[in-house]
Every structure is written in structure tokens, then in C-alpha cells.
PDB file of N, CA and C in Angstrom:
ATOM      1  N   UNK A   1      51.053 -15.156 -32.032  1.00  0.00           N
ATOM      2  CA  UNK A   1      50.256 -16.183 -31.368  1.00  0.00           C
ATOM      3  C   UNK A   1      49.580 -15.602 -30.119  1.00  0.00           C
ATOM      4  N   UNK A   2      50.510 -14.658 -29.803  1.00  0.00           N
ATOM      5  CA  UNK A   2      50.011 -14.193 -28.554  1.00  0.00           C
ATOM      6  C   UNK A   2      48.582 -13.463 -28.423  1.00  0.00           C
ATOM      7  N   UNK A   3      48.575 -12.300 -29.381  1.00  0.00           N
ATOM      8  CA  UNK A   3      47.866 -11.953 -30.030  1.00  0.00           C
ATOM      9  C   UNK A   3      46.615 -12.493 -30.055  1.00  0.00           C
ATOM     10  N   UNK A   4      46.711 -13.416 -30.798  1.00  0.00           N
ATOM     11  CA  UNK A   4      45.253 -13.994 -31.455  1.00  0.00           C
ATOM     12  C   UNK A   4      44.773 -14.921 -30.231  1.00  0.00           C
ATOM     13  N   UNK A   5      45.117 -15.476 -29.436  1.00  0.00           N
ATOM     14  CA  UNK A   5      45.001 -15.742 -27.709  1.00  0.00           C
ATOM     15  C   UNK A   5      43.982 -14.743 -27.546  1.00  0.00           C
ATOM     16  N   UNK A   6      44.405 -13.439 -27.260  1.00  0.00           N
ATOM     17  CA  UNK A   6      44.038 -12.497 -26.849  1.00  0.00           C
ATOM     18  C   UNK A   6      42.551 -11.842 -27.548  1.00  0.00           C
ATOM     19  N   UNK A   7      42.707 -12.163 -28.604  1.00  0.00           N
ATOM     20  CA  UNK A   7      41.600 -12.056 -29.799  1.00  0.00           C
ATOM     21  C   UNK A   7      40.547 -13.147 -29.499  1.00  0.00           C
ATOM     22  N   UNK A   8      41.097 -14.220 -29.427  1.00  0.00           N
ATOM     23  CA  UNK A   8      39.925 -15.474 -28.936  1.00  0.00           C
ATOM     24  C   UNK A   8      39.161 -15.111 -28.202  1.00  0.00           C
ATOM     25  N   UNK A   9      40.223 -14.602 -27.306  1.00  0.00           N
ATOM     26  CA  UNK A   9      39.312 -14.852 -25.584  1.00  0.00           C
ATOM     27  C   UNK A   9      38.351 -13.780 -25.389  1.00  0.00           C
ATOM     28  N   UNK A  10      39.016 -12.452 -26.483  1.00  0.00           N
ATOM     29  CA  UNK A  10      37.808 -11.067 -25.695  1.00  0.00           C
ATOM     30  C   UNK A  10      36.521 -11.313 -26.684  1.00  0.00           C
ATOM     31  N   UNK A  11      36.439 -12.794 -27.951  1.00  0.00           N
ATOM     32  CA  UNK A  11      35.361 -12.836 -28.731  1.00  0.00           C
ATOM     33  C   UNK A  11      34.661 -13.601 -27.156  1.00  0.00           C
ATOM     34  N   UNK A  12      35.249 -14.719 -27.061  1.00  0.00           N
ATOM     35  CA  UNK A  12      34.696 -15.592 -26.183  1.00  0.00           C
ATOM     36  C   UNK A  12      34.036 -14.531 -24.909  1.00  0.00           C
ATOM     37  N   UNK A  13      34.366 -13.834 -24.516  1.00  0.00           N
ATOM     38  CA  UNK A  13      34.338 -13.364 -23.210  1.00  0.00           C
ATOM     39  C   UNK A  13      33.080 -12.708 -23.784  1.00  0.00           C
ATOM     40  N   UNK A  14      33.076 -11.591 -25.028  1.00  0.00           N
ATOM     41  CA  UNK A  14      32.273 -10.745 -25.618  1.00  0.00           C
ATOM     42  C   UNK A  14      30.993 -11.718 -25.800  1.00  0.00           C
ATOM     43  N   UNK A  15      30.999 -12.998 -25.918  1.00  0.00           N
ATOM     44  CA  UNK A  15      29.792 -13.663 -26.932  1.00  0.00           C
ATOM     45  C   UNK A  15      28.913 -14.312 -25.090  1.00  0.00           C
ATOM     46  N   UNK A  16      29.632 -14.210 -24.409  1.00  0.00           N
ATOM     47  CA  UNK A  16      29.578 -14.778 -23.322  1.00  0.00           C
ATOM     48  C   UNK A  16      28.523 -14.034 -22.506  1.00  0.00           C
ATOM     49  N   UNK A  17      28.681 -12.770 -22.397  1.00  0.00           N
ATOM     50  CA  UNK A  17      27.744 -11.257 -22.315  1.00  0.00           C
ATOM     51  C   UNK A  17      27.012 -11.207 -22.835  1.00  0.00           C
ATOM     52  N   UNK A  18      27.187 -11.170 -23.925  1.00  0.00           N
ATOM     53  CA  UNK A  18      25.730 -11.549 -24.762  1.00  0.00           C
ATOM     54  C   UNK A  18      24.773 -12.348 -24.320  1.00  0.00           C
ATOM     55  N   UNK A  19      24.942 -13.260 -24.152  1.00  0.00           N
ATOM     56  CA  UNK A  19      24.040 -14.490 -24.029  1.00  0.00           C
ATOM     57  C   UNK A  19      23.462 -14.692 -22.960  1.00  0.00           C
ATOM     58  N   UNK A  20      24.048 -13.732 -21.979  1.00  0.00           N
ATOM     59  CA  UNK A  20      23.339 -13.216 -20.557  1.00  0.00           C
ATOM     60  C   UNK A  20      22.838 -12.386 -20.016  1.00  0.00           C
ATOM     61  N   UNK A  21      23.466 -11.001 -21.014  1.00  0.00           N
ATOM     62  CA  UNK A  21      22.309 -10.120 -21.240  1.00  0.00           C
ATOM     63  C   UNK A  21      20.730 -10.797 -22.190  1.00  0.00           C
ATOM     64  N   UNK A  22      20.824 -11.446 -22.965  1.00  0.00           N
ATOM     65  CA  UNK A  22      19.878 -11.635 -23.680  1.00  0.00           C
ATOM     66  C   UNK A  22      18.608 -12.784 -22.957  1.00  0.00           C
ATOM     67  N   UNK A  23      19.327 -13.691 -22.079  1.00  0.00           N
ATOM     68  CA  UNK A  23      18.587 -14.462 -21.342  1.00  0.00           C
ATOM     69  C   UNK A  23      17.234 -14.307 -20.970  1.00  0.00           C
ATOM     70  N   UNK A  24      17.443 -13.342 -20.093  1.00  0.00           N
ATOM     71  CA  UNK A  24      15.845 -12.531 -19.964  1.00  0.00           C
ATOM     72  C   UNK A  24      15.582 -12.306 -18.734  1.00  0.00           C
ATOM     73  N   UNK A  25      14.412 -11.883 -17.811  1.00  0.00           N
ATOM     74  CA  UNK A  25      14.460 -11.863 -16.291  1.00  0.00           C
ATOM     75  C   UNK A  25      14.501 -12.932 -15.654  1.00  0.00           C
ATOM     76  N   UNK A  26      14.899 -12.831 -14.344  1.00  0.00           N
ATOM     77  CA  UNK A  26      14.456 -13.908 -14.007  1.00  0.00           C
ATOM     78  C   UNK A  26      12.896 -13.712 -12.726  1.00  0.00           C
ATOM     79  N   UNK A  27      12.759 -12.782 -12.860  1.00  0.00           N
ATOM     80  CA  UNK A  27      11.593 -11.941 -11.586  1.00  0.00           C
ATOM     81  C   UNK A  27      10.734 -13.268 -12.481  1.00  0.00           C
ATOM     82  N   UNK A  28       9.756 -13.728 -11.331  1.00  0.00           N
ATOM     83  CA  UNK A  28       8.960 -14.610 -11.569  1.00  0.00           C
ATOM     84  C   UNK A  28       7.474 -14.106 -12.428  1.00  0.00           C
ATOM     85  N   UNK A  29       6.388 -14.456 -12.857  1.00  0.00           N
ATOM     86  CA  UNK A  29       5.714 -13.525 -13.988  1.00  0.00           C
ATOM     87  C   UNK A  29       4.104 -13.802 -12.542  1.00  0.00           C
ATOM     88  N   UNK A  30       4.156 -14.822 -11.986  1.00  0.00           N
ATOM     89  CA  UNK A  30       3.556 -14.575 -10.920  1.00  0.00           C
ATOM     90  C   UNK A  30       3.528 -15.915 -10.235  1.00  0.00           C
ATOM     91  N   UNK A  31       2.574 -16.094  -9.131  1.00  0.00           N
ATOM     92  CA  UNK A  31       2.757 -17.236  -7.716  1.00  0.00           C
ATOM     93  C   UNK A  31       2.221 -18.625  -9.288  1.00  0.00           C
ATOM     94  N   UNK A  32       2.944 -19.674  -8.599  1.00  0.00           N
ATOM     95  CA  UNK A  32       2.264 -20.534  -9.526  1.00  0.00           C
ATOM     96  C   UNK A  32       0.676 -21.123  -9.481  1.00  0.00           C
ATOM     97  N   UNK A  33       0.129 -21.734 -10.503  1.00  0.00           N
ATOM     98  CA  UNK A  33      -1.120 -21.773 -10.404  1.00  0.00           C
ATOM     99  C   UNK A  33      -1.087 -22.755 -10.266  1.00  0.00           C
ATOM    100  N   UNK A  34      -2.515 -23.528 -10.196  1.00  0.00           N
ATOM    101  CA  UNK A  34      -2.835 -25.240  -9.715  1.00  0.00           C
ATOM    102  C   UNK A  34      -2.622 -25.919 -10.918  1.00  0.00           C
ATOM    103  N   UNK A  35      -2.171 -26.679 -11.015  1.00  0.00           N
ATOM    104  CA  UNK A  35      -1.711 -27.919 -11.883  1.00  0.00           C
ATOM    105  C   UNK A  35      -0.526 -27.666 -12.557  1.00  0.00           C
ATOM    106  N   UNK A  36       0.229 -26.384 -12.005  1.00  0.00           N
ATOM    107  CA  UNK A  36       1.402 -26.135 -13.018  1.00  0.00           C
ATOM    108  C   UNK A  36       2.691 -27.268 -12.784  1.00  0.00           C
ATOM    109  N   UNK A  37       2.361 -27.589 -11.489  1.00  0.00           N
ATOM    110  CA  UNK A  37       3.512 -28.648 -10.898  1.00  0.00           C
ATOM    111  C   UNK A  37       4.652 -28.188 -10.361  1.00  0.00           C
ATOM    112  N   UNK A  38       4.316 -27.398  -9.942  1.00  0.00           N
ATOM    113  CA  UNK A  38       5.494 -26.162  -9.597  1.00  0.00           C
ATOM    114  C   UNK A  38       5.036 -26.186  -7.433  1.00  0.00           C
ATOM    115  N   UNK A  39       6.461 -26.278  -6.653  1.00  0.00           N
ATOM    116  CA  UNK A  39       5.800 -25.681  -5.923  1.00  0.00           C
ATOM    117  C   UNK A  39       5.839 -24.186  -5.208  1.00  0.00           C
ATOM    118  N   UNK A  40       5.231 -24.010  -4.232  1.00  0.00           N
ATOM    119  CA  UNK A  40       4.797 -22.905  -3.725  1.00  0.00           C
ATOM    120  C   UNK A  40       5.775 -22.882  -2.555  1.00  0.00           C
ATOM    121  N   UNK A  41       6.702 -20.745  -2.751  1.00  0.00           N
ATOM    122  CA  UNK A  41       8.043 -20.751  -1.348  1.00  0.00           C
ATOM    123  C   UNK A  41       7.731 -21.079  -0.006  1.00  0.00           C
ATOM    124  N   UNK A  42       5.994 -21.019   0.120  1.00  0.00           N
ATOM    125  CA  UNK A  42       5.767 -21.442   1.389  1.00  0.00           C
ATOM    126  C   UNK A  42       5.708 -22.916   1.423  1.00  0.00           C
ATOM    127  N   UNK A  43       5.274 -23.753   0.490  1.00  0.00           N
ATOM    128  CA  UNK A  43       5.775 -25.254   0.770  1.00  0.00           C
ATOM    129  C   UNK A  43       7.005 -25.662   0.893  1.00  0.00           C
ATOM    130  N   UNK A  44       8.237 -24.773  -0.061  1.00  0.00           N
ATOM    131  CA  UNK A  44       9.384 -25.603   0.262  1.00  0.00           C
ATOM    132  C   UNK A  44      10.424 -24.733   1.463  1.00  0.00           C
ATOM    133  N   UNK A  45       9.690 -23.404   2.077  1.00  0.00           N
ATOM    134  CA  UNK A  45      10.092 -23.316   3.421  1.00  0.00           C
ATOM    135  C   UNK A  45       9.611 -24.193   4.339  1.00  0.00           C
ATOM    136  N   UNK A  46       8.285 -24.540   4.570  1.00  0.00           N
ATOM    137  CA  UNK A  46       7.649 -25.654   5.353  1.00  0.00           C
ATOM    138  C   UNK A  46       8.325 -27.070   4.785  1.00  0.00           C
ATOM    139  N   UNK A  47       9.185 -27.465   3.970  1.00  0.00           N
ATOM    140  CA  UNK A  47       9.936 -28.522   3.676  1.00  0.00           C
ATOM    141  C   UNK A  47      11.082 -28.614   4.254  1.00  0.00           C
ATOM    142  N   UNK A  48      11.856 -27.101   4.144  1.00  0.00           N
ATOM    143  CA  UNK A  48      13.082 -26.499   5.118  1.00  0.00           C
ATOM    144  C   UNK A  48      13.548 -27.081   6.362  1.00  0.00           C
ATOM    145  N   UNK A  49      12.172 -26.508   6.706  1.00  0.00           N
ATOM    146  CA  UNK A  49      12.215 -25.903   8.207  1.00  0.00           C
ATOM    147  C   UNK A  49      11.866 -26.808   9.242  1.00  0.00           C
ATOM    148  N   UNK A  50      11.012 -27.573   9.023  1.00  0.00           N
ATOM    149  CA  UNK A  50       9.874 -28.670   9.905  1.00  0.00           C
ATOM    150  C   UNK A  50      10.049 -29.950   9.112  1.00  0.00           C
ATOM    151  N   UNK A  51      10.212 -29.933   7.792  1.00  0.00           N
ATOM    152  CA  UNK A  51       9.894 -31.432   6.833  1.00  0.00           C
ATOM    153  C   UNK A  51       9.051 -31.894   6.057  1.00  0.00           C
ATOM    154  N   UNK A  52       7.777 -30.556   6.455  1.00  0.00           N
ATOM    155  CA  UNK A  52       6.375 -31.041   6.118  1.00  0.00           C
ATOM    156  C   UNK A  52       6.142 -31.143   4.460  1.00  0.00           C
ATOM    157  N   UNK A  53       5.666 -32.958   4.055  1.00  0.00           N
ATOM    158  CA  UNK A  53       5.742 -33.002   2.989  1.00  0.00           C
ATOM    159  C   UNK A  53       5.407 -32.283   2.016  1.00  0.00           C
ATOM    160  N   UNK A  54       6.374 -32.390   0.453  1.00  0.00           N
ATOM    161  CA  UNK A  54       5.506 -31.381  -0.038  1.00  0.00           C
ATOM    162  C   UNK A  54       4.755 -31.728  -0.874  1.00  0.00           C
ATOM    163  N   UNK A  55       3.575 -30.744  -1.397  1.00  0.00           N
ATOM    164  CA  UNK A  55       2.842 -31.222  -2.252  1.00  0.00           C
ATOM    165  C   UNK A  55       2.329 -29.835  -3.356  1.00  0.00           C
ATOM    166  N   UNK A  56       1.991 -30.498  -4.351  1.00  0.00           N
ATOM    167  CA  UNK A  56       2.077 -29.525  -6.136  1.00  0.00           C
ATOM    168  C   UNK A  56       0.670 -29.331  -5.979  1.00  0.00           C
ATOM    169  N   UNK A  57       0.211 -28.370  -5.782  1.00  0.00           N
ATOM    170  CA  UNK A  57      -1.283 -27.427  -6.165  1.00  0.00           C
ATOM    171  C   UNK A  57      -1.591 -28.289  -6.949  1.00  0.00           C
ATOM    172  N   UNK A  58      -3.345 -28.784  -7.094  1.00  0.00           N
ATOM    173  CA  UNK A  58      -3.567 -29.120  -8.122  1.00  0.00           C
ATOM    174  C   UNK A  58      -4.554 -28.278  -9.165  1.00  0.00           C
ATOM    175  N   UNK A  59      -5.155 -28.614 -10.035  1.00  0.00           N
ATOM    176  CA  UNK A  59      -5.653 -27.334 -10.719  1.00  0.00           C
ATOM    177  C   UNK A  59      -7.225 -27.869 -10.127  1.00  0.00           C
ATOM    178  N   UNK A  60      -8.259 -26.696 -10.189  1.00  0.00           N
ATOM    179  CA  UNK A  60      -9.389 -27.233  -9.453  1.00  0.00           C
ATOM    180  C   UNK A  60     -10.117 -27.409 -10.749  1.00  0.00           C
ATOM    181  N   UNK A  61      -9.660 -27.159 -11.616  1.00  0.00           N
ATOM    182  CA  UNK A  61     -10.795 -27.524 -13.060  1.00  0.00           C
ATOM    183  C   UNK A  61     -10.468 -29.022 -13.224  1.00  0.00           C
ATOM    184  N   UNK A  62      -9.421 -29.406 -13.339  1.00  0.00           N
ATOM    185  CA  UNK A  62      -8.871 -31.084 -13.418  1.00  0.00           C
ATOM    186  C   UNK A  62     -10.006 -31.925 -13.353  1.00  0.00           C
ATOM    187  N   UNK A  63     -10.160 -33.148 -13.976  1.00  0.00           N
ATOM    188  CA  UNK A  63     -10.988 -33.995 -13.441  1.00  0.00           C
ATOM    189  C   UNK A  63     -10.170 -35.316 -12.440  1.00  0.00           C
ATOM    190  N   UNK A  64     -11.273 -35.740 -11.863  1.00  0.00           N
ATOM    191  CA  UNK A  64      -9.832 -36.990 -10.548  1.00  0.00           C
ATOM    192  C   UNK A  64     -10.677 -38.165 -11.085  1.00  0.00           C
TER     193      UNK A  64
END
């Protein structure tokens, strides 16, 4: 019994690695663009730091 404990856990542990090596980067692919809805590290340091609301780029092709 003991054994197979031991067998479980190094699949579990093994499948566990996997799945985090395989994940992928996390380096960003670049700054976000307008309308992605995403915001920008300088808005949510200026959210941080001071409060200043934040707000999501919008895309300039968009129509309003």
C-alpha cells in the first residue's frame, strides 16, 4: 500500500510539471493596444499610488 502511495504521488507530482512546463511564457507579447480592454502599468500604478481613475485605451478606429 505503501508503495503505490508513493507511485500515485510521483505520477501526480510528474503530471503536475508537465502542465507547467507546457503552459507557456508569461513575458507579455507587447504594451496593450486600444480597445483591447486591458489596462496600461502606468494606469494601474497611477491607481496605486494617487487613485487616479482608471481608464481602458480605446481603439481610435472604433466608431462612438
Amino acid at each position: 500500500m505503501k508503495r503505490l502511495m508513493t507511485v500515485a504521488f510521483g505520477l501526480m507530482f510528474t503530471v503536475g510539471m508537465i502542465g507547467m512546463a507546457v503552459a507557456g511564457s508569461l513575458d507579455s507579447p507587447g504594451a496593450p493596444s486600444g480597445g483591447s480592454g486591458m489596462y496600461t502599468l502606468q494606469n494601474l500604478y497611477d491607481y496605486l499610488t494617487s487613485g487616479t481613475a482608471l481608464t481602458v485605451p480605446r481603439d481610435s478606429s472604433a466608431r462612438r
